[in-house]
Structure formats: C-alpha cells, structure tokens
C-alpha atoms as a PDB file:
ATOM      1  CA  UNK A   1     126.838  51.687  85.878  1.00  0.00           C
ATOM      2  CA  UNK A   2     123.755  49.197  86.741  1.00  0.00           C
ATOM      3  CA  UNK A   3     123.180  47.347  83.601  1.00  0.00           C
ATOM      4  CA  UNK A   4     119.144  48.315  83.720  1.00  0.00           C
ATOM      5  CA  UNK A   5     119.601  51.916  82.399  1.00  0.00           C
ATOM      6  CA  UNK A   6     119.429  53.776  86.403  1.00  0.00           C
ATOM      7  CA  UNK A   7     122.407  55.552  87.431  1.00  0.00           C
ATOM      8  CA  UNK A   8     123.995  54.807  90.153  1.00  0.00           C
ATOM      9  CA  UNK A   9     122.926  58.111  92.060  1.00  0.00           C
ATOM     10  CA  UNK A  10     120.413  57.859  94.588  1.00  0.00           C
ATOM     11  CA  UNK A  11     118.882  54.990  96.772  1.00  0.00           C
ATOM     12  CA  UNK A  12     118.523  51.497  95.160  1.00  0.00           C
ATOM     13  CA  UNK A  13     115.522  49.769  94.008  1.00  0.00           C
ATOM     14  CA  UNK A  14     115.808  47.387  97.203  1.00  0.00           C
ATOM     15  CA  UNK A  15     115.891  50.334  99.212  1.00  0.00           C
ATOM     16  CA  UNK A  16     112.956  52.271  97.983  1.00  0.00           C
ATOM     17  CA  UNK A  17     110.458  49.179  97.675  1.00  0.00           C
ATOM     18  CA  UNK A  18     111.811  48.595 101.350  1.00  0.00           C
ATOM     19  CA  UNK A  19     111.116  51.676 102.891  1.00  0.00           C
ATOM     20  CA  UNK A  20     107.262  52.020 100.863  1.00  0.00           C
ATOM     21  CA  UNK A  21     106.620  48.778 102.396  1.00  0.00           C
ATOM     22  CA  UNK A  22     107.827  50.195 105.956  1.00  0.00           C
ATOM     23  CA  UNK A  23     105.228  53.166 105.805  1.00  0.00           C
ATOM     24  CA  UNK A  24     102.575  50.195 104.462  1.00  0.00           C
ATOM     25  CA  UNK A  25     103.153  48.015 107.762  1.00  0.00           C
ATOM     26  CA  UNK A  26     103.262  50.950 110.149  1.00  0.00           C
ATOM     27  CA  UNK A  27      99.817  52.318 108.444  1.00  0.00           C
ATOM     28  CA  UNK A  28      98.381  48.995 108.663  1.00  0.00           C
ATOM     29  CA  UNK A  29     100.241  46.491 110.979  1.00  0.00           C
ATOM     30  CA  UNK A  30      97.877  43.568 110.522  1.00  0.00           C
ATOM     31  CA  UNK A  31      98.666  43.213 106.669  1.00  0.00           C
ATOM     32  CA  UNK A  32      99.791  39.886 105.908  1.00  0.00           C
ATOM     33  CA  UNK A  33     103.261  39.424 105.461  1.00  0.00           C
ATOM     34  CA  UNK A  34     102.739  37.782 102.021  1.00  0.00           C
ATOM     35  CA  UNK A  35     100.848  40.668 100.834  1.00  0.00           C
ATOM     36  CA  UNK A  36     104.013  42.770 102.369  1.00  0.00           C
ATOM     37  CA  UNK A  37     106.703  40.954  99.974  1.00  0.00           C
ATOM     38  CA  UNK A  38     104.622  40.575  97.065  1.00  0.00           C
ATOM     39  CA  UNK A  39     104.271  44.261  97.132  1.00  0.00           C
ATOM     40  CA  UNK A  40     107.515  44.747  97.608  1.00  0.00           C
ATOM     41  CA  UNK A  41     108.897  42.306  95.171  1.00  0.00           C
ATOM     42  CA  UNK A  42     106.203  44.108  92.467  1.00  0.00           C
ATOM     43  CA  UNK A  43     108.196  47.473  92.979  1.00  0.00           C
ATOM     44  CA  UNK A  44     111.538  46.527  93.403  1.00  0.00           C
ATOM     45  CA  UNK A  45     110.818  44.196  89.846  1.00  0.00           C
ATOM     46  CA  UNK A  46     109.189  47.238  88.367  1.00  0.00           C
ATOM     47  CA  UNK A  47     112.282  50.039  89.536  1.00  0.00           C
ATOM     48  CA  UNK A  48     115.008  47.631  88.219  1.00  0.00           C
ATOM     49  CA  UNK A  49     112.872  46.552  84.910  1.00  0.00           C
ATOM     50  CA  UNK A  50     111.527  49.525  83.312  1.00  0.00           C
ATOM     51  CA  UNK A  51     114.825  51.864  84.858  1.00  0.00           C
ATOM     52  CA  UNK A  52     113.521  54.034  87.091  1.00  0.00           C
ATOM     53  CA  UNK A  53     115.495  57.079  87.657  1.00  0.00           C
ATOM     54  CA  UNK A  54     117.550  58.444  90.952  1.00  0.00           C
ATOM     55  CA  UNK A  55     114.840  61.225  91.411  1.00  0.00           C
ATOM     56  CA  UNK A  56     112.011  58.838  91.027  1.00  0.00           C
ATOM     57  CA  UNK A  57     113.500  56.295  93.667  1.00  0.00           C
ATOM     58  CA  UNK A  58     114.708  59.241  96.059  1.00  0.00           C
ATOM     59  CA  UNK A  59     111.403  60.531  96.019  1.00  0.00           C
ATOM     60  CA  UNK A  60     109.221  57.333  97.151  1.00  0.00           C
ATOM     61  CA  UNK A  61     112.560  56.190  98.960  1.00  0.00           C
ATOM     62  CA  UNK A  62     111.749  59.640 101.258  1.00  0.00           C
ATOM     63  CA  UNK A  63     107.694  59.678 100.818  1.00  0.00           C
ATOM     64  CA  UNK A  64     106.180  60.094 104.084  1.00  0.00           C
ATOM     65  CA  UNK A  65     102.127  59.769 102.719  1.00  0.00           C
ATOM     66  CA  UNK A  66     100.043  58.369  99.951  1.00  0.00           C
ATOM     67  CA  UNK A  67      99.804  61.885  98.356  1.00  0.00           C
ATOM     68  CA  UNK A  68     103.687  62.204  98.458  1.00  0.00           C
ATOM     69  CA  UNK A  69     103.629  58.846  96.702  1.00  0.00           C
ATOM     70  CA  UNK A  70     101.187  59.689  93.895  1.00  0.00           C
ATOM     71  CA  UNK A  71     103.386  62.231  93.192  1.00  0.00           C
ATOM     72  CA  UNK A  72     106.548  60.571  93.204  1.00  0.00           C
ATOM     73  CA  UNK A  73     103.907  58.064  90.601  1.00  0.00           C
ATOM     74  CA  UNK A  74     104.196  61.457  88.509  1.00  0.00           C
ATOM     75  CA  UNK A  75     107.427  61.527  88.002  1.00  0.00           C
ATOM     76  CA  UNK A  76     107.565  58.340  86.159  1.00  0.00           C
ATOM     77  CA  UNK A  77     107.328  57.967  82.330  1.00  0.00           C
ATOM     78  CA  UNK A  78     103.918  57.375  80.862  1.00  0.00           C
ATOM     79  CA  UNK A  79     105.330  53.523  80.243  1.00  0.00           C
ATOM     80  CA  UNK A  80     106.544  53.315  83.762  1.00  0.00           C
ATOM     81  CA  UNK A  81     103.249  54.337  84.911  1.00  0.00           C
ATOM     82  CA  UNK A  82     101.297  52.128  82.639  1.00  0.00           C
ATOM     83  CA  UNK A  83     103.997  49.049  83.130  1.00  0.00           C
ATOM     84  CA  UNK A  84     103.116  49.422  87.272  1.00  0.00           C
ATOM     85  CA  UNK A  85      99.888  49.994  87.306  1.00  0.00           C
ATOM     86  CA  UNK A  86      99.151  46.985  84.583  1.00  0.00           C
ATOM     87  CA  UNK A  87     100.346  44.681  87.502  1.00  0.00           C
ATOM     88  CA  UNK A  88      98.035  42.864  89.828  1.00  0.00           C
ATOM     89  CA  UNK A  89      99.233  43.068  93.059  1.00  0.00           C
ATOM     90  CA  UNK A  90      96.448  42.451  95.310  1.00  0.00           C
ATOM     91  CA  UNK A  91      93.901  44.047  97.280  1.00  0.00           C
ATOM     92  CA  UNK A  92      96.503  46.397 100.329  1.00  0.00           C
ATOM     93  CA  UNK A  93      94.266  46.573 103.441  1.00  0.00           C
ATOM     94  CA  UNK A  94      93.040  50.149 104.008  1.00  0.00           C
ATOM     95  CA  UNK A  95      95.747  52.363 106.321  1.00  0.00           C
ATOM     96  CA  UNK A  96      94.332  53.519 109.467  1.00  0.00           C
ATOM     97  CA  UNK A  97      94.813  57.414 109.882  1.00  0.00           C
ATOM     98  CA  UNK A  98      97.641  58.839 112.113  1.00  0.00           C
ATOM     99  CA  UNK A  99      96.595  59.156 115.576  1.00  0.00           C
ATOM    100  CA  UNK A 100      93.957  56.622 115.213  1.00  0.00           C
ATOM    101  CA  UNK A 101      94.540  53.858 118.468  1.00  0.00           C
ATOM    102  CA  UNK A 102      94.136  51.509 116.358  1.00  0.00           C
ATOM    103  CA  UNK A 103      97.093  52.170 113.728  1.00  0.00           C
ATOM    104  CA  UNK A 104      99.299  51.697 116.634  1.00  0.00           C
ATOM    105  CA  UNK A 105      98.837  47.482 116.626  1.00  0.00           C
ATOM    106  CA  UNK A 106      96.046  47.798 119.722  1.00  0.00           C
ATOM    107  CA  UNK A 107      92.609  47.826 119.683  1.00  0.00           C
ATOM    108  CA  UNK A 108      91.929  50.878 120.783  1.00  0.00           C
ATOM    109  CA  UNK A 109      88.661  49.508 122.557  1.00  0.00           C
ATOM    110  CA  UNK A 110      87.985  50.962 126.383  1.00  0.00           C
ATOM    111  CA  UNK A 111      88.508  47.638 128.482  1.00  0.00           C
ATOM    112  CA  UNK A 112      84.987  46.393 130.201  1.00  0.00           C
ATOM    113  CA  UNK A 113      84.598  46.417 133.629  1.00  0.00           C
ATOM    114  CA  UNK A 114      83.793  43.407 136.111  1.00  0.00           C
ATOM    115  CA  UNK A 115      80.134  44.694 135.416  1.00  0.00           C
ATOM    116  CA  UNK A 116      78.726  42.245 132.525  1.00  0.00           C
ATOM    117  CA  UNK A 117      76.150  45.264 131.933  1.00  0.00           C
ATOM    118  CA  UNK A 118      79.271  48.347 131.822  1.00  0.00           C
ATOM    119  CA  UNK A 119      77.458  50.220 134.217  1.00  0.00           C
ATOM    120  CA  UNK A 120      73.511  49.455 132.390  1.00  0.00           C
ATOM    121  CA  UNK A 121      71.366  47.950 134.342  1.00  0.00           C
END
C-alpha cells in the first residue's frame, strides 16, 4: 500500500495530473510549457500529499470538461479542497471552445488575397 494514505486502486497521481494537463494543452495549445509542468507538478504534489482517493483520481483521470472537473473538485475533502485551492499556480490561459479554428493550433483567419485592399477599393 502507497505510504501517503491512497490505495492502490485506481489511476496514479502521475497519471491523473498527466491526463488534466492533456485536456489543458489540447484546449489551449499555445500555453507555455512551464505553465504546463508547474500545473502539473501542483496536482500530482497535491494527490500524493493530502491522499487523494481512487474515486477522486479516476474521476479527473477520466474528466473530459471543466464542469466534469469541478465536480471531480467535489469529491475531495473540505481540506483537500482548501489545501489545492490555497496554492498559487498561475494565471492558465483561457481554453478556446470546441469547434473553434482556433483551438485546433491555426489561426483560423481567411488567408488575404493578392489584392492589398481584399476586394475594397
């Protein structure tokens, strides 16, 4: 049994800070990579420190949105909670909404034309 209180049921802490931080860089690819590992770091730290349980890292090890991961925030202990969200972890770049060009890593800009004036006059 891990010596930080979890069990050894359900996905590690590794894995569950790793696959948050997936959804974060495909929401917003241009986040810098040292905002990336910090965040990850932060919740891995957290999950292995205050011993999160199997159902709380199953459930943001399988979160697919932010509202599935506010409620996998629920399912933590009011000092879990408090011990997280007491940590400064920077300011995460706003994610760009499915189905929005530019959440895809392009610009998502019409290219101009030969015509310095795009068809004005």
């Amino acid at each position: 049994m891990p010596s930080n209180g979890a069990t050894s049921e359900g996905p590690s802490c590794d894995t569950m800070a790793g696959h948050v931080m997936d959804l974060l860089v495909k929401g917003t690819p241009d986040a810098p990579p040292e905002l990336v590992k910090k965040l990850h770091d932060t919740l891995q730290r957290h999950c292995d420190q205050d011993a999160w349980t199997a159902t709380s890292r199953s459930c943001f090890a399988t979160m697919q949105t932010q509202d599935e991961g506010k409620k996998c925030e629920d399912g933590l202990t009011g000092p879990q909670q408090k011990s997280l969200n007491s940590e400064d972890m920077g300011e995460a770049p706003p994610q760009k909404p499915p189905g929005d060009p530019a959440s895809t890593g392009t610009r998502g800009t019409p290219k101009k034309g030969g015509d310095p004036c795009d068809g004005g006059e």
